[in-house]
C-alpha atoms as a PDB file:
ATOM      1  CA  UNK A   1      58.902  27.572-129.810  1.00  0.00           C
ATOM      2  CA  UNK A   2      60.140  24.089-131.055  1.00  0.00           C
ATOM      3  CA  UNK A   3      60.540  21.447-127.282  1.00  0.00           C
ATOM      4  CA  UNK A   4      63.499  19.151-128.786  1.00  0.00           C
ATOM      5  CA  UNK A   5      62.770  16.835-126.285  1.00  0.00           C
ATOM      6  CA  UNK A   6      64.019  13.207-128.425  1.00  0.00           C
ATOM      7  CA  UNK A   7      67.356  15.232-130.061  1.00  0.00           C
ATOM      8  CA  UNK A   8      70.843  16.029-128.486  1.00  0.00           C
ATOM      9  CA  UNK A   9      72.163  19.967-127.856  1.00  0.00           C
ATOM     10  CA  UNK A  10      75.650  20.623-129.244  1.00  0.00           C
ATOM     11  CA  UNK A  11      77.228  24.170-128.216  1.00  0.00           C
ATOM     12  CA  UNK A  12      77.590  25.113-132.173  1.00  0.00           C
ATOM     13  CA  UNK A  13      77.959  29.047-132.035  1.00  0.00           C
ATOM     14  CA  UNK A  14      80.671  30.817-129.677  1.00  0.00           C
ATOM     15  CA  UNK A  15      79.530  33.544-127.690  1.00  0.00           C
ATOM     16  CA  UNK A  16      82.009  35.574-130.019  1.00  0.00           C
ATOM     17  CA  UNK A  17      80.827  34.562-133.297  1.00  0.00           C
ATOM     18  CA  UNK A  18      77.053  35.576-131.738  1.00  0.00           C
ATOM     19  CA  UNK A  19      78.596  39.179-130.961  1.00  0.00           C
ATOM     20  CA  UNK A  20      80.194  39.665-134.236  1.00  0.00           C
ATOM     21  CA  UNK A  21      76.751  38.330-136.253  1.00  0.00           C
ATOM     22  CA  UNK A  22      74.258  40.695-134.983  1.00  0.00           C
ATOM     23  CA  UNK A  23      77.061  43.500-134.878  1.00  0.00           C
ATOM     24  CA  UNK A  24      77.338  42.525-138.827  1.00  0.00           C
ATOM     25  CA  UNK A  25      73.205  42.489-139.168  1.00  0.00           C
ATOM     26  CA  UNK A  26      73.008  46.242-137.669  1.00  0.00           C
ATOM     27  CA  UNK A  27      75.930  48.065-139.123  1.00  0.00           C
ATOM     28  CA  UNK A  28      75.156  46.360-143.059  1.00  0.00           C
ATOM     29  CA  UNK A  29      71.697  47.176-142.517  1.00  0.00           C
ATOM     30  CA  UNK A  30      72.641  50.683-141.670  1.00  0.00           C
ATOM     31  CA  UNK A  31      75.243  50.850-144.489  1.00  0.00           C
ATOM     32  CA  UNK A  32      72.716  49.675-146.827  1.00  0.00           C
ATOM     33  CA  UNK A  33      70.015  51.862-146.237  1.00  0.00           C
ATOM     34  CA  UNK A  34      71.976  55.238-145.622  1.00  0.00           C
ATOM     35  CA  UNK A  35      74.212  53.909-149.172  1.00  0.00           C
ATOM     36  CA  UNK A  36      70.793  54.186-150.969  1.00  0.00           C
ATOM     37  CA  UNK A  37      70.426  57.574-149.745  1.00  0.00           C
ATOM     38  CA  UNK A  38      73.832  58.773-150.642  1.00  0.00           C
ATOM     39  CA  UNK A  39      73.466  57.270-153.916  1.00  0.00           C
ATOM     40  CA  UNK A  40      70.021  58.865-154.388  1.00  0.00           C
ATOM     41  CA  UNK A  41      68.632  61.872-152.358  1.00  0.00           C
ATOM     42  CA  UNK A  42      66.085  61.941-154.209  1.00  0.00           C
ATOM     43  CA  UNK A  43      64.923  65.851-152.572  1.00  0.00           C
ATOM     44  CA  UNK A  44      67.393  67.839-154.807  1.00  0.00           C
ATOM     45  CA  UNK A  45      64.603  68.347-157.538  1.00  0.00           C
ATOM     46  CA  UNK A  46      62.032  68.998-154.774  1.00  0.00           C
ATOM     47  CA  UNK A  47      63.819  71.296-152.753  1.00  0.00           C
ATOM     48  CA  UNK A  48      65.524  72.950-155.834  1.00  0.00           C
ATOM     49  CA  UNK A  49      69.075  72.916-154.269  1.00  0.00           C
ATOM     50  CA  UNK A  50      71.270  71.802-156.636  1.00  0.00           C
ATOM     51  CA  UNK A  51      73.697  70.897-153.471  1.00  0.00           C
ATOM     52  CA  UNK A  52      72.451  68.052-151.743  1.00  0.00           C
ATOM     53  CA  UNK A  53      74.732  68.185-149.517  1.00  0.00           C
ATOM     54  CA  UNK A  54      72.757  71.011-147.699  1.00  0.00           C
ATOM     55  CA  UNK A  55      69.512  70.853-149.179  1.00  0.00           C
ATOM     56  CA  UNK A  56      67.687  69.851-146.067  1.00  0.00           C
ATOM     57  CA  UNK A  57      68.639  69.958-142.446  1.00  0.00           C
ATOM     58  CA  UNK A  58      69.040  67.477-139.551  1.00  0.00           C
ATOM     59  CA  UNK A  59      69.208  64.063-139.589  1.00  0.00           C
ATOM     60  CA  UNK A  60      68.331  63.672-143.385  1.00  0.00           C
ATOM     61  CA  UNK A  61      70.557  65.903-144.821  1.00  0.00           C
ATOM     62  CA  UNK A  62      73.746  64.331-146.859  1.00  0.00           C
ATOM     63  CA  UNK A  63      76.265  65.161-144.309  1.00  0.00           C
ATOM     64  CA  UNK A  64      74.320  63.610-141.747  1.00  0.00           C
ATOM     65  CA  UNK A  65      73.787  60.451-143.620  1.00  0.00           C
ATOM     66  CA  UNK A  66      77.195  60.300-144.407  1.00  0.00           C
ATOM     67  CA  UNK A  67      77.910  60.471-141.162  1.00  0.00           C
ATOM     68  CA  UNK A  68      76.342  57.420-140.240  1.00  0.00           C
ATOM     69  CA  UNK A  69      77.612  55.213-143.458  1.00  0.00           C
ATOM     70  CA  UNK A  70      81.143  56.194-142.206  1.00  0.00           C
ATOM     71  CA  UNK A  71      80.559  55.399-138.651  1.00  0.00           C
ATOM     72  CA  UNK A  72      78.890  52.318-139.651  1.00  0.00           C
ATOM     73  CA  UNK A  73      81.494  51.045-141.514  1.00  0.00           C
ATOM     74  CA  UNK A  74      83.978  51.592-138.987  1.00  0.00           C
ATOM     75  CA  UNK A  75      81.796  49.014-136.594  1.00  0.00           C
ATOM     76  CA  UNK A  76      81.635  46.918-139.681  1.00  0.00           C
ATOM     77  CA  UNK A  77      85.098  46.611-140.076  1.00  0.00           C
ATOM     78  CA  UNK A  78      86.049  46.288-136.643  1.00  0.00           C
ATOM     79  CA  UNK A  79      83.916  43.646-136.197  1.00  0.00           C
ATOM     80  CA  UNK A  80      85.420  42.063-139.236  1.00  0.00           C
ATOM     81  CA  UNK A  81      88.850  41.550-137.683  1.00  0.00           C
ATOM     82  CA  UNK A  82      87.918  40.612-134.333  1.00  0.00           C
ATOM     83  CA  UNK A  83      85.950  37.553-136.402  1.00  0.00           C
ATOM     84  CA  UNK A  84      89.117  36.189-137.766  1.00  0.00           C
ATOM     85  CA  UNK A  85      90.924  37.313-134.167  1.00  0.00           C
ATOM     86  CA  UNK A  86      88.122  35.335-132.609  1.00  0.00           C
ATOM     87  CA  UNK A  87      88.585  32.286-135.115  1.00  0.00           C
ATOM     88  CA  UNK A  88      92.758  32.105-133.595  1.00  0.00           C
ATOM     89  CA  UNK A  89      91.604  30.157-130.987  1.00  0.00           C
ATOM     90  CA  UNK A  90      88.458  29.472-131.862  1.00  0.00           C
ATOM     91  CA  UNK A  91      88.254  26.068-133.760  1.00  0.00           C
ATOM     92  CA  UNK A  92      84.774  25.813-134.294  1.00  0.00           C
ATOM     93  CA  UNK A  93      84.780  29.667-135.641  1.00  0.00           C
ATOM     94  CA  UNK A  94      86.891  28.496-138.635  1.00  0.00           C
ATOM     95  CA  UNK A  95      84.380  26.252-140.515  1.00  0.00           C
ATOM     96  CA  UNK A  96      85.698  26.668-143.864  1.00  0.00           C
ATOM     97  CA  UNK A  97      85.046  24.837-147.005  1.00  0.00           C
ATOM     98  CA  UNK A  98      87.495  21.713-147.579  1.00  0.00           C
ATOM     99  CA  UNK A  99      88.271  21.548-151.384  1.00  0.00           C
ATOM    100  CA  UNK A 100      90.545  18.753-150.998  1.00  0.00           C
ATOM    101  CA  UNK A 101      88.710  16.622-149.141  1.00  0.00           C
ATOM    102  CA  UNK A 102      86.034  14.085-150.806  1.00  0.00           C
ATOM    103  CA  UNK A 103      83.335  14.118-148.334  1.00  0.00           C
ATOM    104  CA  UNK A 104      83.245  18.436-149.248  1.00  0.00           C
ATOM    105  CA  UNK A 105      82.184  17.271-152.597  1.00  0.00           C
ATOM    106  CA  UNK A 106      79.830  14.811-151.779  1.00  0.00           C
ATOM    107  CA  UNK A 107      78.440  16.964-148.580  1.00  0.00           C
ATOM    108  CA  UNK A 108      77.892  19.712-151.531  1.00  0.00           C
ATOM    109  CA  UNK A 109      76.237  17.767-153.626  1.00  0.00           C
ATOM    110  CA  UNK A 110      73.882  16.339-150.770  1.00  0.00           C
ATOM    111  CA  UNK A 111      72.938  19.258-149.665  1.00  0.00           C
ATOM    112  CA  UNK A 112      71.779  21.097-153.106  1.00  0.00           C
ATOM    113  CA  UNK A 113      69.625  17.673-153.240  1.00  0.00           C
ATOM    114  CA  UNK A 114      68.274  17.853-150.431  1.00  0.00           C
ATOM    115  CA  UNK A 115      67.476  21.699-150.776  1.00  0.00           C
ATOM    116  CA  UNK A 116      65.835  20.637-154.340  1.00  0.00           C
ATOM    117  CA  UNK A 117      63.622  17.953-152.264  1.00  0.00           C
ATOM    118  CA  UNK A 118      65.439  14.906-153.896  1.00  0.00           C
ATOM    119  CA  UNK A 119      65.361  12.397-151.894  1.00  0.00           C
ATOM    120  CA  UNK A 120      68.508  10.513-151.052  1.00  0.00           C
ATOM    121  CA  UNK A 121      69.601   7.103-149.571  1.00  0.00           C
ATOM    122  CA  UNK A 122      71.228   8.586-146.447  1.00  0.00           C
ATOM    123  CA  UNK A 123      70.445  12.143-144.926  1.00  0.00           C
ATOM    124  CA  UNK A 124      73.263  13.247-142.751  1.00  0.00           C
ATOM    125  CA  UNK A 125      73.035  15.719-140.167  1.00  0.00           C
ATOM    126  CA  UNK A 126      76.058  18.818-140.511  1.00  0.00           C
ATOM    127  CA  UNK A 127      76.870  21.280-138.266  1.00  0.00           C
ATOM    128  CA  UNK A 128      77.791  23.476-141.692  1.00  0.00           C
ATOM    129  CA  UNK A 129      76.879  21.645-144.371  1.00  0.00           C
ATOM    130  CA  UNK A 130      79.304  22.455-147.832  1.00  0.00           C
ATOM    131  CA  UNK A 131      77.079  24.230-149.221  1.00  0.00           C
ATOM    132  CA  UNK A 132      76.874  26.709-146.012  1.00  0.00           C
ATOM    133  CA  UNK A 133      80.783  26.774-145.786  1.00  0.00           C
ATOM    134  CA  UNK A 134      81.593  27.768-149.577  1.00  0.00           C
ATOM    135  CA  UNK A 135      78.581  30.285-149.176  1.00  0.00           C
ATOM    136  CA  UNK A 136      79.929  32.202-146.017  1.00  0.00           C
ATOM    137  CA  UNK A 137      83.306  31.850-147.237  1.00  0.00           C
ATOM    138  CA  UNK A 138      82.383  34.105-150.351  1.00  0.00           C
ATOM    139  CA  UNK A 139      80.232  36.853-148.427  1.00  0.00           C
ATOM    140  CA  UNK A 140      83.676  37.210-145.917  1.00  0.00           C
ATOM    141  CA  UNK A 141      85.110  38.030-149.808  1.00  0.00           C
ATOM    142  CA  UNK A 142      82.681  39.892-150.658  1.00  0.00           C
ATOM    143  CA  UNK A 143      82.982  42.078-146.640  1.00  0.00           C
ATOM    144  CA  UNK A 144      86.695  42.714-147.626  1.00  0.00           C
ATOM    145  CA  UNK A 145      86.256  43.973-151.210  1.00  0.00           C
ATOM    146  CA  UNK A 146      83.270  46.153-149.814  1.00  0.00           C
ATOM    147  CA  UNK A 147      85.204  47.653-146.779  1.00  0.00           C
ATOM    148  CA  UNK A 148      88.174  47.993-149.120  1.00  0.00           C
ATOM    149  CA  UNK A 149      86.175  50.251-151.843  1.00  0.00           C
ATOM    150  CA  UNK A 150      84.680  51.801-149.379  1.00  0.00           C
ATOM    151  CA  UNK A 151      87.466  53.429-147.535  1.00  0.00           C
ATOM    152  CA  UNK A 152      88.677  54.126-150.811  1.00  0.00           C
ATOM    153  CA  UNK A 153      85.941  56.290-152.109  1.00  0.00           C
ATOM    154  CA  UNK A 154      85.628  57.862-148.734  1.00  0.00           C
ATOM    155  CA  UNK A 155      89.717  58.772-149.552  1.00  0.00           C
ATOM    156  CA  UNK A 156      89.247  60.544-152.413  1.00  0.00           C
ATOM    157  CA  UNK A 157      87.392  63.434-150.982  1.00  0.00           C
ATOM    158  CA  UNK A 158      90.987  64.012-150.176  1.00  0.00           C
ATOM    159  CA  UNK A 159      93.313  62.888-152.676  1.00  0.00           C
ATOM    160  CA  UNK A 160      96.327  64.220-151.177  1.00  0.00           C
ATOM    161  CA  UNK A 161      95.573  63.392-147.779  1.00  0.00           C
ATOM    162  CA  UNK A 162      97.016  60.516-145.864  1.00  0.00           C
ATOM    163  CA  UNK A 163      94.085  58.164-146.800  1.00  0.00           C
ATOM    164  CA  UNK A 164      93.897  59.502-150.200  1.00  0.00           C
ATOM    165  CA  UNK A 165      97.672  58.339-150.750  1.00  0.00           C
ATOM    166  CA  UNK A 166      97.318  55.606-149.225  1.00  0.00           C
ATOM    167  CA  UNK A 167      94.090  54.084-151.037  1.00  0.00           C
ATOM    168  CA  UNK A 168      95.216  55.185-154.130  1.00  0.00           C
ATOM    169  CA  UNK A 169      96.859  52.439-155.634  1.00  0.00           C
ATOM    170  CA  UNK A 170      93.119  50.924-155.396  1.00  0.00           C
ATOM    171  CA  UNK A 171      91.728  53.278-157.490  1.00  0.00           C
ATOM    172  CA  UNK A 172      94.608  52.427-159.813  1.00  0.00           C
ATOM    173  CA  UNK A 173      93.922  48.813-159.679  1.00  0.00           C
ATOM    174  CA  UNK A 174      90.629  48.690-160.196  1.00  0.00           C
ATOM    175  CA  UNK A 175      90.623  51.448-163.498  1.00  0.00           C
ATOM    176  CA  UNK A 176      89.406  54.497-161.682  1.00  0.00           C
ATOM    177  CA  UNK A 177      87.145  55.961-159.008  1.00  0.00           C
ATOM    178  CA  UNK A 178      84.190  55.391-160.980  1.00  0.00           C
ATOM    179  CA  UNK A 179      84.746  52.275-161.383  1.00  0.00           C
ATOM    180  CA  UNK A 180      85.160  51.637-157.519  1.00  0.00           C
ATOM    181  CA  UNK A 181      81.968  53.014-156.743  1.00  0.00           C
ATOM    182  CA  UNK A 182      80.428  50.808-159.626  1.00  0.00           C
ATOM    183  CA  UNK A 183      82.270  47.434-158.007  1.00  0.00           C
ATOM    184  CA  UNK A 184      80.773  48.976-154.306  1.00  0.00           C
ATOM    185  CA  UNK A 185      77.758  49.377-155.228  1.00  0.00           C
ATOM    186  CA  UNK A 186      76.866  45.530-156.738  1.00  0.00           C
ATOM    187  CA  UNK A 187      78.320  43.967-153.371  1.00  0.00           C
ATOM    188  CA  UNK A 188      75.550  45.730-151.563  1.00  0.00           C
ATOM    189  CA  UNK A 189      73.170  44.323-153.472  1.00  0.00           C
ATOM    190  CA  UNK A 190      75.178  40.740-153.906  1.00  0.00           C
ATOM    191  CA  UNK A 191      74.640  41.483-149.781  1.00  0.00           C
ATOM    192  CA  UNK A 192      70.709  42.195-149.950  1.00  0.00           C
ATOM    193  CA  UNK A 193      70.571  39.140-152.379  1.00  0.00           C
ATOM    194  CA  UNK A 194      72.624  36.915-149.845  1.00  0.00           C
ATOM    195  CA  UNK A 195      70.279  38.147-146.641  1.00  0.00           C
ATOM    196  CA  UNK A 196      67.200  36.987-148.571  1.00  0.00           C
ATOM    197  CA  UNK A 197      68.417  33.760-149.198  1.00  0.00           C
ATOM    198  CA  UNK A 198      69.923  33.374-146.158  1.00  0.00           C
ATOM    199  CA  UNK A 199      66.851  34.181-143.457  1.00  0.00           C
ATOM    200  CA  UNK A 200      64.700  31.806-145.839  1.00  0.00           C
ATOM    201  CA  UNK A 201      67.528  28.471-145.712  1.00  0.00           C
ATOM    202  CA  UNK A 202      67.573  29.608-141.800  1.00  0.00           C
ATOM    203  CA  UNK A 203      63.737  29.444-141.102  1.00  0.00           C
ATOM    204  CA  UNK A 204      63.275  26.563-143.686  1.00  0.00           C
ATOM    205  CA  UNK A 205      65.902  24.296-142.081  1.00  0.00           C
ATOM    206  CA  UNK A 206      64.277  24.714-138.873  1.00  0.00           C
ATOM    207  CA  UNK A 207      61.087  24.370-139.817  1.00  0.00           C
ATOM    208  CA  UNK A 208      61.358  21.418-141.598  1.00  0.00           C
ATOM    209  CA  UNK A 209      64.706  19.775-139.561  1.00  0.00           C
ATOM    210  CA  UNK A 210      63.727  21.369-136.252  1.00  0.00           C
ATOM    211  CA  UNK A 211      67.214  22.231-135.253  1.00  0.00           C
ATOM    212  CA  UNK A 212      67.052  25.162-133.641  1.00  0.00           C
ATOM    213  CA  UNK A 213      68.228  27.248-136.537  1.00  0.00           C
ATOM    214  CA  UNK A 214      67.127  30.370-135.940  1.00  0.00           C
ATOM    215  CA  UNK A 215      67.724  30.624-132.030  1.00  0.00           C
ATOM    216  CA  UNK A 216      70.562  29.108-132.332  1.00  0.00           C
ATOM    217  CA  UNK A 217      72.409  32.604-132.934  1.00  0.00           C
ATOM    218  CA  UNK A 218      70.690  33.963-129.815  1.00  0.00           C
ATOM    219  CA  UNK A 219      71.126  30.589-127.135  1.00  0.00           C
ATOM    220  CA  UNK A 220      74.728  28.945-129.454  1.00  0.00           C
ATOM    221  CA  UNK A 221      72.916  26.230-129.600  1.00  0.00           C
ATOM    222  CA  UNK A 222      71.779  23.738-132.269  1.00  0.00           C
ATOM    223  CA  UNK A 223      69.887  19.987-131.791  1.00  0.00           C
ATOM    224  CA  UNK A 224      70.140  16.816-133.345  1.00  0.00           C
ATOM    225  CA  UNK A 225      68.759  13.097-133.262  1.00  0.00           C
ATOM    226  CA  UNK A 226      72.391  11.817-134.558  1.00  0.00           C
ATOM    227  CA  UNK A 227      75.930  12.972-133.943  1.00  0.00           C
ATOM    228  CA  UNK A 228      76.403  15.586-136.945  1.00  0.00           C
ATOM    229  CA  UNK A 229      79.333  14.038-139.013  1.00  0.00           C
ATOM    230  CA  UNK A 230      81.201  16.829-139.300  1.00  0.00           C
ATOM    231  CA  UNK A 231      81.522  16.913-135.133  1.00  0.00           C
ATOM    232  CA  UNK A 232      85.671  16.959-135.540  1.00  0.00           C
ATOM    233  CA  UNK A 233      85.304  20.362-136.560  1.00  0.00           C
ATOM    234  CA  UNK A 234      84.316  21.877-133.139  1.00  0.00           C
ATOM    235  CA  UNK A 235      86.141  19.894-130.756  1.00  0.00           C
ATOM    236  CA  UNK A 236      88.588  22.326-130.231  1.00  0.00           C
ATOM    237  CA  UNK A 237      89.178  24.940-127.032  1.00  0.00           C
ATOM    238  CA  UNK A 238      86.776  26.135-125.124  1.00  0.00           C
ATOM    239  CA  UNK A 239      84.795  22.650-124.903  1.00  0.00           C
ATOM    240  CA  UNK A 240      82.914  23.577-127.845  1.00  0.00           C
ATOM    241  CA  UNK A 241      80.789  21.055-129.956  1.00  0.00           C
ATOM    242  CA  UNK A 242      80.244  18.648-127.507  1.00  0.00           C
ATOM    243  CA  UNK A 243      76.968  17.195-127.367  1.00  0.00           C
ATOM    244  CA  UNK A 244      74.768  17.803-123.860  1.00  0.00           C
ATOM    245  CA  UNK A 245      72.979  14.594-123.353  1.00  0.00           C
ATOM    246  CA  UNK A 246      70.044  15.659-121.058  1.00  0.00           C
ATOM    247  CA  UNK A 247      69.509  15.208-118.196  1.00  0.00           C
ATOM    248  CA  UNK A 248      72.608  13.609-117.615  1.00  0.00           C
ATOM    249  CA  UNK A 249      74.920  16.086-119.216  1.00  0.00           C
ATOM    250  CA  UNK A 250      77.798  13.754-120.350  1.00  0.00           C
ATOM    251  CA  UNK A 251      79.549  15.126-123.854  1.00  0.00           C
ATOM    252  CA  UNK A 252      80.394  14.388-126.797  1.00  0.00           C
ATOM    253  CA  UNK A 253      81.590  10.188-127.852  1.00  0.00           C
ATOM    254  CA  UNK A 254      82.296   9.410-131.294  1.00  0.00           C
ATOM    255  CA  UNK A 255      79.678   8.227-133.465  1.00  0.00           C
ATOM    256  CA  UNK A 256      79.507   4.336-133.995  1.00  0.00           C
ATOM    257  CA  UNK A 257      81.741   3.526-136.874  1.00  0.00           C
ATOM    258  CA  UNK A 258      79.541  -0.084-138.028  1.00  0.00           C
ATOM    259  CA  UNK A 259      76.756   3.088-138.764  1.00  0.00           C
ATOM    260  CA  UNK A 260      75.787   2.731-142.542  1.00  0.00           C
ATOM    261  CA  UNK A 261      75.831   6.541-142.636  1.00  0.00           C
ATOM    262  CA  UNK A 262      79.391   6.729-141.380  1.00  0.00           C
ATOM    263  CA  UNK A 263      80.680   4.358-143.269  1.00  0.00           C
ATOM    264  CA  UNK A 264      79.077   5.882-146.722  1.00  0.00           C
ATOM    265  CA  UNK A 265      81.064   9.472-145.631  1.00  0.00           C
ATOM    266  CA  UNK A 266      84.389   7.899-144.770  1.00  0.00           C
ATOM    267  CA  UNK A 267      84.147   6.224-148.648  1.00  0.00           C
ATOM    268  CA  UNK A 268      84.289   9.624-149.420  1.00  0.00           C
ATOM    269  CA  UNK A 269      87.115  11.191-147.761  1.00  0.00           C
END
């Protein structure tokens, strides 16, 4: 365990955000694994039962692990909402990609150099760095397309049911049921692909940065040897972001504008 005994503790992740991320780790991971199964028993040959449905008993048997992808994606989607609920109020929840801002550009390109091990003139420290922002932005995407096909192709086992009716305009939309399960099934793995690269950037950054990376979803907290520049962002309810100055405990002051570093990101905004 990294002792950040020369860096400064900023309150980063809410308590809610915390909840909804390991809620999100256990029901995809369950999803994932029981969607592999669904999509290929891989007993009905064995077993000779051309219905795989019933072809074995108990907890491996199709019904079973349909069971569980359902129930699954019920958490999954729950947990979904109450982010954005969570985000209302908040601010530090809602770190979102700027577009029209300057420094979102330069932060992106900053970031994929210092990722490639390019050096760079300044290195500035982010709380969600661009690159970060833009990437979580398109998984949230990617969570509503997934949830959406997936209700949709759990629907159809009922056409004329409620939830049949009601998803069907997505099947119409998207050129058929086959197609649906086609467009489900690459978002799991665009998900698999994302967790890979997403544990590695989280151990490498605090490895190399010592930040507190990976605890940081477990304690909320992150550390730092300068004020991250991107501070603003958290200073919302809830006292988040501000910076714990031990032993004293005095929060958050601006950073010094004469600082080389803030004066190269406010060129950019």
């Amino acid at each position: 365990m990294l002792i950040h005994t020369d860096k400064k503790a900023y309150v980063v992740f809410s308590l809610w955000l915390r909840i909804f991320h390991w809620t999100m780790v256990l029901s995809v991971t369950a999803l994932f694994w029981t969607g592999l199964y669904i999509g290929d028993p891989g007993f009905a040959a064995i077993t000779g039962n051309p219905e795989p449905t019933f072809a074995i008993d108990g907890w491996f048997s199709m019904e079973t692990m349909r069971r569980i992808h359902f129930i699954a994606g019920v958490i999954l989607t729950c947990s979904f909402i109450f982010r954005f609920a969570g985000a209302l109020w908040n601010r530090g929840d809602r770190l979102l990609p700027k577009f029209r801002q300057k420094r979102y550009w330069y932060g992106l390109k900053e970031t994929t150099l210092h990722y490639l091990m390019i050096p760079q003139k300044h290195e500035h420290h982010w709380l969600r760095n661009s690159l970060a922002r833009t990437a979580y932005m398109m998984v949230y995407v990617m969570f509503f397309f997934e949830i959406l096909t997936g209700f949709t192709m759990y629907s159809m086992v009922d056409p004329n049911g409620i939830l049949g009716t009601l998803f069907a305009p997505v099947v119409t939309l998207f050129g058929g049921e086959y197609k649906v399960h086609i467009i489900h099934h690459y978002i799991a793995w665009g998900f698999l692909f994302f967790t890979i690269v997403h544990v590695y950037m989280a151990f490498r950054e605090d490895v190399m940065e010592e930040s507190g990376e990976v605890s940081a979803m477990v304690s909320g907290m992150k550390y730092y040897a300068h004020d991250p520049i991107d501070i603003e962002d958290l200073n919302g309810k809830r006292r988040r972001g501000e910076r714990i100055d031990k032993p004293s405990g005095t929060t958050y002051r601006p950073s010094d504008p004469n600082d080389p570093r803030e004066r190269e990101l406010q060129d950019n905004d």
